[in-house]
C-alpha atoms as a PDB file:
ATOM      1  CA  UNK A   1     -15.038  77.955-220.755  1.00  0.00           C
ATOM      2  CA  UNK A   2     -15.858  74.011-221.754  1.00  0.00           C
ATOM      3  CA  UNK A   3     -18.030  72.514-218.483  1.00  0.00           C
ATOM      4  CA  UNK A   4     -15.170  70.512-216.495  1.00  0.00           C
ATOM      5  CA  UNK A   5     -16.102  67.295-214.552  1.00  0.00           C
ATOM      6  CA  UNK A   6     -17.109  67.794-210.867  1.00  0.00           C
ATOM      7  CA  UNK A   7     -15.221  65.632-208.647  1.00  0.00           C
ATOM      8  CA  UNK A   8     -18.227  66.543-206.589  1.00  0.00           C
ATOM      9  CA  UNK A   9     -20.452  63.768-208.740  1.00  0.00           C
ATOM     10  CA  UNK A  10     -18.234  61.164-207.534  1.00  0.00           C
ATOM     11  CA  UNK A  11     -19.242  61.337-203.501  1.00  0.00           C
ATOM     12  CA  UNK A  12     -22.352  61.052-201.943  1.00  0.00           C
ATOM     13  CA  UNK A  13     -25.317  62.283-203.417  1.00  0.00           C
ATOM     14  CA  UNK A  14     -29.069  63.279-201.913  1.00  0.00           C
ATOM     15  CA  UNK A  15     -30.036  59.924-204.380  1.00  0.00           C
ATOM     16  CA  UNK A  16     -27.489  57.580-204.032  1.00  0.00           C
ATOM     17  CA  UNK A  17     -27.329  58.476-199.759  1.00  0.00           C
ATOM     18  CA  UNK A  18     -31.609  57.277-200.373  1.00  0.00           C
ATOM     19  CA  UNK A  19     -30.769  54.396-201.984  1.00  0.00           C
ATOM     20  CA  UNK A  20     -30.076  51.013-200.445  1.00  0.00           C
ATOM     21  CA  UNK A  21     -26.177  50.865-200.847  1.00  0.00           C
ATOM     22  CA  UNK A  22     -26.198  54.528-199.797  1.00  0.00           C
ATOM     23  CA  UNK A  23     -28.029  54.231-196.434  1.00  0.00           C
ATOM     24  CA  UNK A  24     -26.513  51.320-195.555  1.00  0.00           C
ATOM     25  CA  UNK A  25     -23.246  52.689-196.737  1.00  0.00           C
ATOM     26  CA  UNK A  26     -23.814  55.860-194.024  1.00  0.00           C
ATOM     27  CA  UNK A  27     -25.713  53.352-191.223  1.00  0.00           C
ATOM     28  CA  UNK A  28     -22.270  51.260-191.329  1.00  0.00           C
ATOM     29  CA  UNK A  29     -19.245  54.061-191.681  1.00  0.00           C
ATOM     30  CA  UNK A  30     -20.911  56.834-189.311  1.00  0.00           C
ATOM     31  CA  UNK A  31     -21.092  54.900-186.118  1.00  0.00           C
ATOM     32  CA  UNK A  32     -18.150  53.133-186.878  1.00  0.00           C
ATOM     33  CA  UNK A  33     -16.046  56.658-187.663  1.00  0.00           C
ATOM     34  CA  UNK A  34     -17.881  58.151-184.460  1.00  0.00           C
ATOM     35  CA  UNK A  35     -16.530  55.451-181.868  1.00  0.00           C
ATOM     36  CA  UNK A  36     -12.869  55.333-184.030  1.00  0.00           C
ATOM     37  CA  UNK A  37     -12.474  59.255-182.985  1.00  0.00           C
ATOM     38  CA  UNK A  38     -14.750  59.257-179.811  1.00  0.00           C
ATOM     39  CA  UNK A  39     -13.518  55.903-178.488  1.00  0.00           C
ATOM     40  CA  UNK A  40     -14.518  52.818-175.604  1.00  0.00           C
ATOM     41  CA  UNK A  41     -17.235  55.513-174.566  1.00  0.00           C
ATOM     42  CA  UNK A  42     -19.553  55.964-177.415  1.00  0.00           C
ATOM     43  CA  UNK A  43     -19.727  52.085-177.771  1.00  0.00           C
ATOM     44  CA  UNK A  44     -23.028  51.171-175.809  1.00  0.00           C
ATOM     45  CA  UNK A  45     -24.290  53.630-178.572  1.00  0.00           C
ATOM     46  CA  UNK A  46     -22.920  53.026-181.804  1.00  0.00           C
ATOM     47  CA  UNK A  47     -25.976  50.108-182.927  1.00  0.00           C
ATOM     48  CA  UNK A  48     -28.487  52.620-182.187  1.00  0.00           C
ATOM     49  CA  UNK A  49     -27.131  55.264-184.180  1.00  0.00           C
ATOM     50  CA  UNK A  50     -26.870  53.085-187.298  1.00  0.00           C
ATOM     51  CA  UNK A  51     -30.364  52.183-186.312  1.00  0.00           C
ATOM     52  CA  UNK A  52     -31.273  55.482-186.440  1.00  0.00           C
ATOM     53  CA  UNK A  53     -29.488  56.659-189.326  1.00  0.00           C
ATOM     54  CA  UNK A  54     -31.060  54.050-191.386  1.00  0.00           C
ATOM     55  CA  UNK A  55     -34.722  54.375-189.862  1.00  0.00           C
ATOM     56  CA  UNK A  56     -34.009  58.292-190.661  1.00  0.00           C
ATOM     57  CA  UNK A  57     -33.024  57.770-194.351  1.00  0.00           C
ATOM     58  CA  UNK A  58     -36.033  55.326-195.227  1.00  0.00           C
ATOM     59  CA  UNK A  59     -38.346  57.886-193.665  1.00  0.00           C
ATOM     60  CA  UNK A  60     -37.272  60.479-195.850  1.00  0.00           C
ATOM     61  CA  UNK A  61     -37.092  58.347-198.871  1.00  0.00           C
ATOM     62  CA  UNK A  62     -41.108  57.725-198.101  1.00  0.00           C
ATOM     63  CA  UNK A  63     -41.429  61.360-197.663  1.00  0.00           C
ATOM     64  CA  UNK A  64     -39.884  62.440-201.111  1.00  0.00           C
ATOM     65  CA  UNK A  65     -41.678  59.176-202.631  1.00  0.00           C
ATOM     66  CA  UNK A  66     -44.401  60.705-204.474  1.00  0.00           C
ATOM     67  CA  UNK A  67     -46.583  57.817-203.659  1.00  0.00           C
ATOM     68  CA  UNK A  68     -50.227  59.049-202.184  1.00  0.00           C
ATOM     69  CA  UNK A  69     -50.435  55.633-200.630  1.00  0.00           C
ATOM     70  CA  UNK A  70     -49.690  55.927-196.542  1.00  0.00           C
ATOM     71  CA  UNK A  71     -49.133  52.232-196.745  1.00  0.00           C
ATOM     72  CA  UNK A  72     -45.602  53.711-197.752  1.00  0.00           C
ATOM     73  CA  UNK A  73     -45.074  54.538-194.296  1.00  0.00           C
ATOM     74  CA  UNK A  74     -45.020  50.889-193.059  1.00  0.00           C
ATOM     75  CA  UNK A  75     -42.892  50.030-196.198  1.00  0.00           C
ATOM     76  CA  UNK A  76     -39.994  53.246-194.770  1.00  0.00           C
ATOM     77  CA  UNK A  77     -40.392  50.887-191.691  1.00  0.00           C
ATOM     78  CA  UNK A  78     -39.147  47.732-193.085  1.00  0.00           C
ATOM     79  CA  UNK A  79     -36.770  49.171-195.211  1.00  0.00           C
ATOM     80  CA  UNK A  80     -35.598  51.179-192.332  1.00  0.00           C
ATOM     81  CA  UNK A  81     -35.072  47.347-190.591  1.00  0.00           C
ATOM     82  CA  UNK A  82     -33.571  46.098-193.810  1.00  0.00           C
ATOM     83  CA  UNK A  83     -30.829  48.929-194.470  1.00  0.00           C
ATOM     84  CA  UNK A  84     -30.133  48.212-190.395  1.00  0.00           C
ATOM     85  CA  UNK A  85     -29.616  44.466-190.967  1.00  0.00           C
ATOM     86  CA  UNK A  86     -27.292  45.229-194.035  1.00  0.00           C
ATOM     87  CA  UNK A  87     -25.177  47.734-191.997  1.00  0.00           C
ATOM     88  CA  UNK A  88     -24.575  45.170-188.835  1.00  0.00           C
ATOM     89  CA  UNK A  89     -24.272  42.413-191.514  1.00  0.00           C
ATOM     90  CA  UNK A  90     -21.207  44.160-193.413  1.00  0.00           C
ATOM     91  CA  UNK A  91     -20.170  45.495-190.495  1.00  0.00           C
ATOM     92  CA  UNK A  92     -19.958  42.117-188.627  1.00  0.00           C
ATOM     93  CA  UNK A  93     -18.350  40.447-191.810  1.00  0.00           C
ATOM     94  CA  UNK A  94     -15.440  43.147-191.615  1.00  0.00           C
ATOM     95  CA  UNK A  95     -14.975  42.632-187.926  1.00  0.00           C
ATOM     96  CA  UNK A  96     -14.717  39.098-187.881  1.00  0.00           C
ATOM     97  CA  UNK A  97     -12.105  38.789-191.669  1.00  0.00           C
ATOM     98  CA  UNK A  98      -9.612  41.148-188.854  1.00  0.00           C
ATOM     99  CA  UNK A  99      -9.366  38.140-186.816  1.00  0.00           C
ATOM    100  CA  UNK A 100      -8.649  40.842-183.630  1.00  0.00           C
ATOM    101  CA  UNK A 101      -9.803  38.808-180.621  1.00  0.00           C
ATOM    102  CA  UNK A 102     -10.907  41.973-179.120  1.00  0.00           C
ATOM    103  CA  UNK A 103     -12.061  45.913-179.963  1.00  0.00           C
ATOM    104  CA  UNK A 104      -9.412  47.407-177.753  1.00  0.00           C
ATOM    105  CA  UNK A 105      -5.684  46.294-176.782  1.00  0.00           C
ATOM    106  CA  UNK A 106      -4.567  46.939-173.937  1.00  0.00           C
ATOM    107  CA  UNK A 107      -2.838  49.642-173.931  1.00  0.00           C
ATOM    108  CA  UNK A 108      -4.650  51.490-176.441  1.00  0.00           C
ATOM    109  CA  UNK A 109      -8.420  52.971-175.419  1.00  0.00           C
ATOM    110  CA  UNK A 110      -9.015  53.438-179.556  1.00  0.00           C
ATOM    111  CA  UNK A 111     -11.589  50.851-181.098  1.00  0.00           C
ATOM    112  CA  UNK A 112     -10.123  49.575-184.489  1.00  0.00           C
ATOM    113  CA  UNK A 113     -12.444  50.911-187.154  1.00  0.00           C
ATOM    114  CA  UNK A 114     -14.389  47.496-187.969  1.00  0.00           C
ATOM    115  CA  UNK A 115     -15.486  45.681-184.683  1.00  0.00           C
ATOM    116  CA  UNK A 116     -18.376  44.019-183.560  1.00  0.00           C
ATOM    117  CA  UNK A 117     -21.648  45.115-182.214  1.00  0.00           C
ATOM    118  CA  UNK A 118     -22.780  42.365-180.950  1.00  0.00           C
ATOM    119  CA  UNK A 119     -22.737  41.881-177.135  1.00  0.00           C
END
């Protein structure tokens, strides 16, 4: 039986989730997924969990980087910052092209899926 294409090849991978696009990609859709099905309460907490997401992924890229330097470590660090800055910076870019002059109505206690994170 001929080898058929895996649709599999076409989501997220272990290398594309550890590059740039990738973490970014996960530090901007998981807290923004978490507070669309969790709601006004996970809010206060959705900037540190893209924060953490993306210092997370960095750290393991410098741990699978085969690299003997440990200056590495302080690199993870600022690429941890710079896959953070990328998320809030697509994510504020999306909030603000909704024109929605707030994250809730007022009858509804759902965020929309792109809002702002900034106070």
């Amino acid at each position: 039986m001929p080898d058929t294409p895996s649709n599999l090849n076409a989501l997220f991978t272990l290398s594309s989730l550890l590059s740039l696009q990738g973490a970014t990609a996960a530090s901007l859709l998981i807290p923004n997924v978490l507070t669309y099905l969790i709601g006004l309460q996970f809010k206060p907490y959705e900037k540190w969990t893209a924060f953490a997401i993306a210092l997370l992924l960095a750290l393991v890229t410098a741990f699978l980087a085969t690299d003997a330097n440990n200056l590495k470590w302080l690199v993870a660090i600022f690429n941890g910052f710079l896959i953070f800055a990328s998320a809030v910076g697509l994510n504020e870019m999306a909030a603000r092209t909704r024109q929605t002059p707030g994250i809730f109505s007022k009858t509804s206690t759902r965020a929309s899926f792109f809002h702002s994170w900034l106070p």
